[in-house]
C-alpha atoms as a PDB file:
ATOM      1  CA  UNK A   1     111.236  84.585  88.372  1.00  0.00           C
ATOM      2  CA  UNK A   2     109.395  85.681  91.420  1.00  0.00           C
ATOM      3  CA  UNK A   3     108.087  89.287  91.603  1.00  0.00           C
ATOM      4  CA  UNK A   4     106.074  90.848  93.749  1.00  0.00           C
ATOM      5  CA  UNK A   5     105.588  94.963  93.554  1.00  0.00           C
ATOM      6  CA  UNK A   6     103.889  96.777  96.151  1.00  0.00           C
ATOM      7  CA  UNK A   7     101.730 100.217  95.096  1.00  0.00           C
ATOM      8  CA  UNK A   8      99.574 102.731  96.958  1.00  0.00           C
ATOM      9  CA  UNK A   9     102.022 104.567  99.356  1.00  0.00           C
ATOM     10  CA  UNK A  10     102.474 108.157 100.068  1.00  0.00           C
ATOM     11  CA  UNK A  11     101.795 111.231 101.715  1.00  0.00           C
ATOM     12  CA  UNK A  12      98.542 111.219 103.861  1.00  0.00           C
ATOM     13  CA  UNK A  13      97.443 113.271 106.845  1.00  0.00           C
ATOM     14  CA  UNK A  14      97.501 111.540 110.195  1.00  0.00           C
ATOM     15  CA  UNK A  15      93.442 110.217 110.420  1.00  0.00           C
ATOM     16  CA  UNK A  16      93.728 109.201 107.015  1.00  0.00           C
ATOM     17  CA  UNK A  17      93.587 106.738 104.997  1.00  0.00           C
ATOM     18  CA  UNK A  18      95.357 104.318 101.975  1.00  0.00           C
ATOM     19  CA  UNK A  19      95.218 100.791 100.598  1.00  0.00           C
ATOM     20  CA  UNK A  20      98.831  99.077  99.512  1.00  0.00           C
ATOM     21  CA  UNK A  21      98.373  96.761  97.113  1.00  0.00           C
ATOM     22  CA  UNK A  22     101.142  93.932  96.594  1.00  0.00           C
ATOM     23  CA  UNK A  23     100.645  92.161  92.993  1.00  0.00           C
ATOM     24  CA  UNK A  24     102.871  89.183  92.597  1.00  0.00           C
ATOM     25  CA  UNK A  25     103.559  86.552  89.623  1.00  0.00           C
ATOM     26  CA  UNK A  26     105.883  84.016  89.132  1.00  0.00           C
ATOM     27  CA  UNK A  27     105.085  81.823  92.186  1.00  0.00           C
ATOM     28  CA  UNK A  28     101.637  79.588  92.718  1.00  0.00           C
ATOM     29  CA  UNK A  29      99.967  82.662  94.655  1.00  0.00           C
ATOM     30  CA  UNK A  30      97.689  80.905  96.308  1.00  0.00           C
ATOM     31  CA  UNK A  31      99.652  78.141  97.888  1.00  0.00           C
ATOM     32  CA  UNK A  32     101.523  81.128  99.933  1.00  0.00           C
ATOM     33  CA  UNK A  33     100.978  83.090 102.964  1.00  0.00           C
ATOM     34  CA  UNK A  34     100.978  86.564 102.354  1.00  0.00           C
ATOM     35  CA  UNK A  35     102.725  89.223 104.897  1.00  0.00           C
ATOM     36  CA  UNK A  36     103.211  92.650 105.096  1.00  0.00           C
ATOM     37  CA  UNK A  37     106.429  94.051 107.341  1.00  0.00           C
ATOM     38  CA  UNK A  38     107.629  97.727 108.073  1.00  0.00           C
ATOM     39  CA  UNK A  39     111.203  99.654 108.888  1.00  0.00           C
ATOM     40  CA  UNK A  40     110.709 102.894 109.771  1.00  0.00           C
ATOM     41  CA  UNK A  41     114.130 104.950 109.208  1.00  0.00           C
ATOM     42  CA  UNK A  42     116.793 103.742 111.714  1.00  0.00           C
ATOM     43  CA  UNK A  43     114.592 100.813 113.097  1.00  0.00           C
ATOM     44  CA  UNK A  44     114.864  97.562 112.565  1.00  0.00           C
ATOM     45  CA  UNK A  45     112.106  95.975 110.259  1.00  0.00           C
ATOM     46  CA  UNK A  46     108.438  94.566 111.940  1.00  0.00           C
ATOM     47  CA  UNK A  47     105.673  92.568 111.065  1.00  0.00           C
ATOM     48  CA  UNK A  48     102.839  94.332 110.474  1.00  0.00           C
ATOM     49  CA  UNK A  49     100.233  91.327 109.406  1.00  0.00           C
ATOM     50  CA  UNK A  50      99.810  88.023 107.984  1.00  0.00           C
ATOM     51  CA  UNK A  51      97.263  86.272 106.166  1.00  0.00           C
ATOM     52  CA  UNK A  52      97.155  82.693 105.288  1.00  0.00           C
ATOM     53  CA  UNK A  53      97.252  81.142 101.587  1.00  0.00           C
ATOM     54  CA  UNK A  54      93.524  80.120 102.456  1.00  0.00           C
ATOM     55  CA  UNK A  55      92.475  83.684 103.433  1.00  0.00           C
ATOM     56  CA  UNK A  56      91.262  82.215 106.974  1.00  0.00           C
ATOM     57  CA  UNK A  57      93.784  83.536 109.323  1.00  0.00           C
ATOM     58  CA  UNK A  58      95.108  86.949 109.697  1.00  0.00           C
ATOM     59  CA  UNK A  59      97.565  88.213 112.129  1.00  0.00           C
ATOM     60  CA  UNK A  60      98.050  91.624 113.053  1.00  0.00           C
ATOM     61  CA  UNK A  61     100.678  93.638 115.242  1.00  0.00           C
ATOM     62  CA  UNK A  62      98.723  95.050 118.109  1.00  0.00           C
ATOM     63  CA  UNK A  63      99.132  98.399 117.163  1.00  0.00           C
ATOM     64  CA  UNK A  64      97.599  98.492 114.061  1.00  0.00           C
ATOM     65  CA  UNK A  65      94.736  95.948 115.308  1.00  0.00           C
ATOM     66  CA  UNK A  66      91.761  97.564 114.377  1.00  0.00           C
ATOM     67  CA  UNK A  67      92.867 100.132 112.054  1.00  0.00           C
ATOM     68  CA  UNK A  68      94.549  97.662 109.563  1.00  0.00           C
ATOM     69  CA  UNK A  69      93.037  95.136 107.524  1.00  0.00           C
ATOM     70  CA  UNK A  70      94.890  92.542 105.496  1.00  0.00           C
ATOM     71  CA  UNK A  71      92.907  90.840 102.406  1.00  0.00           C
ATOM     72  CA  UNK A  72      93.751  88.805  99.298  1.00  0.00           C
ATOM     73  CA  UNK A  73      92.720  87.950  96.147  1.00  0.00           C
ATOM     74  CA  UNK A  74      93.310  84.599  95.157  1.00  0.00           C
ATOM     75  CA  UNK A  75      92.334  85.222  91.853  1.00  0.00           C
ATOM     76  CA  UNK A  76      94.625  88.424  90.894  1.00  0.00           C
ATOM     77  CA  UNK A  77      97.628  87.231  92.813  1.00  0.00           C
ATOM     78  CA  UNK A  78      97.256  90.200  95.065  1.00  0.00           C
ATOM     79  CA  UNK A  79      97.072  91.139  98.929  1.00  0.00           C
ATOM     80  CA  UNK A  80      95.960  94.226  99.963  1.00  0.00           C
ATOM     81  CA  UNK A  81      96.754  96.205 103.330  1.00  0.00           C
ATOM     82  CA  UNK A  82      93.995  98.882 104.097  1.00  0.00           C
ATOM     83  CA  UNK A  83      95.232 101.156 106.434  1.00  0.00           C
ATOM     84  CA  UNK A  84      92.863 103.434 108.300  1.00  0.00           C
ATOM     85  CA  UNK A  85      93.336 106.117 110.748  1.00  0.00           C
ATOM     86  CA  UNK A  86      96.710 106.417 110.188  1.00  0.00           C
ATOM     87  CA  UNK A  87      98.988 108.161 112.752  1.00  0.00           C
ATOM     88  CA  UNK A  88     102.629 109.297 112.029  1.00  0.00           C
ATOM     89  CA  UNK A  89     104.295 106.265 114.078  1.00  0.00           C
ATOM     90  CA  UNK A  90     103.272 104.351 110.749  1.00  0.00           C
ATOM     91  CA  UNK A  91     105.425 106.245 108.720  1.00  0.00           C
ATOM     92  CA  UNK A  92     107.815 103.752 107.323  1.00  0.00           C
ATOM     93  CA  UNK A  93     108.530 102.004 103.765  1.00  0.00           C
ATOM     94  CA  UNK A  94     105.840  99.109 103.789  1.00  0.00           C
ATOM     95  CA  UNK A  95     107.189  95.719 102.300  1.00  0.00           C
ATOM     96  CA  UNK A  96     104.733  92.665 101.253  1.00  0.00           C
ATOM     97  CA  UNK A  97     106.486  89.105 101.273  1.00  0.00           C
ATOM     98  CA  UNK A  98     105.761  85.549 100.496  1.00  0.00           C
ATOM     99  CA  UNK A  99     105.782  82.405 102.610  1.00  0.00           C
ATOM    100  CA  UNK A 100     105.034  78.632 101.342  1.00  0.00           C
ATOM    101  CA  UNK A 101     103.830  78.489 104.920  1.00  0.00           C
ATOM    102  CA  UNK A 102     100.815  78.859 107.289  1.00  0.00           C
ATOM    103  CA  UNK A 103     101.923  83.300 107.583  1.00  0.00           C
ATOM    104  CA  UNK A 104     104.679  83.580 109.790  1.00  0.00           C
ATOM    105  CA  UNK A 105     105.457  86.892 112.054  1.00  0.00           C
ATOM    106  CA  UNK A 106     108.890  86.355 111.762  1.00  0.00           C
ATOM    107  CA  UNK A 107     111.102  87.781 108.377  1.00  0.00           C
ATOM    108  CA  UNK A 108     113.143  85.418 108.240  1.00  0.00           C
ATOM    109  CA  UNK A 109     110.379  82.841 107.689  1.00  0.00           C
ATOM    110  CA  UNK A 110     109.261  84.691 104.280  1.00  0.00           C
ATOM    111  CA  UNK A 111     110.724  83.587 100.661  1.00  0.00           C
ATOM    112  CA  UNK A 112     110.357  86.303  98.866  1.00  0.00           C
ATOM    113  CA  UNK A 113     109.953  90.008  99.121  1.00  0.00           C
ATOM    114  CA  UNK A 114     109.227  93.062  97.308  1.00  0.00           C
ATOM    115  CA  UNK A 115     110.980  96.444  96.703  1.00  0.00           C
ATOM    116  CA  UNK A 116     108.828  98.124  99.457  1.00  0.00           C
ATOM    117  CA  UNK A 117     106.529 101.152  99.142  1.00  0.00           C
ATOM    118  CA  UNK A 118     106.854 104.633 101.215  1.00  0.00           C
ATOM    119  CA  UNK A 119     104.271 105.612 103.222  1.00  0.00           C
ATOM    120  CA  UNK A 120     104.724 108.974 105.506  1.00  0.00           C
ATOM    121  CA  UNK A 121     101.768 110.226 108.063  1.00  0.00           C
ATOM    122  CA  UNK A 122     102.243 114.101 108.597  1.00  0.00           C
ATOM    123  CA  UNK A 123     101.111 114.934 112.056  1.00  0.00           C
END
């Protein structure tokens, strides 16, 4: 059975800063893209970024570019989104999914997904 359970949300100050961490089992972790997507309340749900099973592509949505950073960790079965300088348009549950792909920006192109994690930016 596939699992994969995001951690690190919460309450942060706009500026600030926190690391989700997605830790997944039951699937050949590193044969699968990893992605992290967003859905802010009453919005539909958006990529956020993408790394591939090899760890040497990442996609990003442009307005996080240079405040996010998506890694992995072959080895632990976990991806990591550092978020920096957060601002309170980020506020939105935070949702890491696989692909047995090349990291797709597109939902529907994931296999699995987690339960999400809440993140909220006070302004």
């Amino acid at each position: 059975q596939v699992q994969l359970v995001e951690s690190g949300g919460g309450l942060v100050q706009a500026g600030g800063s926190l690391r989700l961490a997605c830790a997944a089992s039951g699937l050949s972790f590193s044969t699968y893209s990893m992605g992290w997507f967003r859905q802010a309340p009453g919005k539909e749900r958006e990529f956020v970024a993408a790394i591939h099973w090899s760890g040497g592509s990442k996609y990003y949505l442009d307005s996080v570019k240079g405040r996010f950073t998506i890694s992995r960790d072959n080895a632990k079965s976990r991806v990591y989104l550092q978020m920096n300088s957060l601002k309170p348009e980020d506020t939105a549950v935070y949702y890491c999914a696989a692909d047995w792909g090349a990291g797709a920006t597109i939902d529907y192109e994931y296999d699995y997904w987690g339960q999400g994690t809440q993140v909220t930016v006070s302004s």
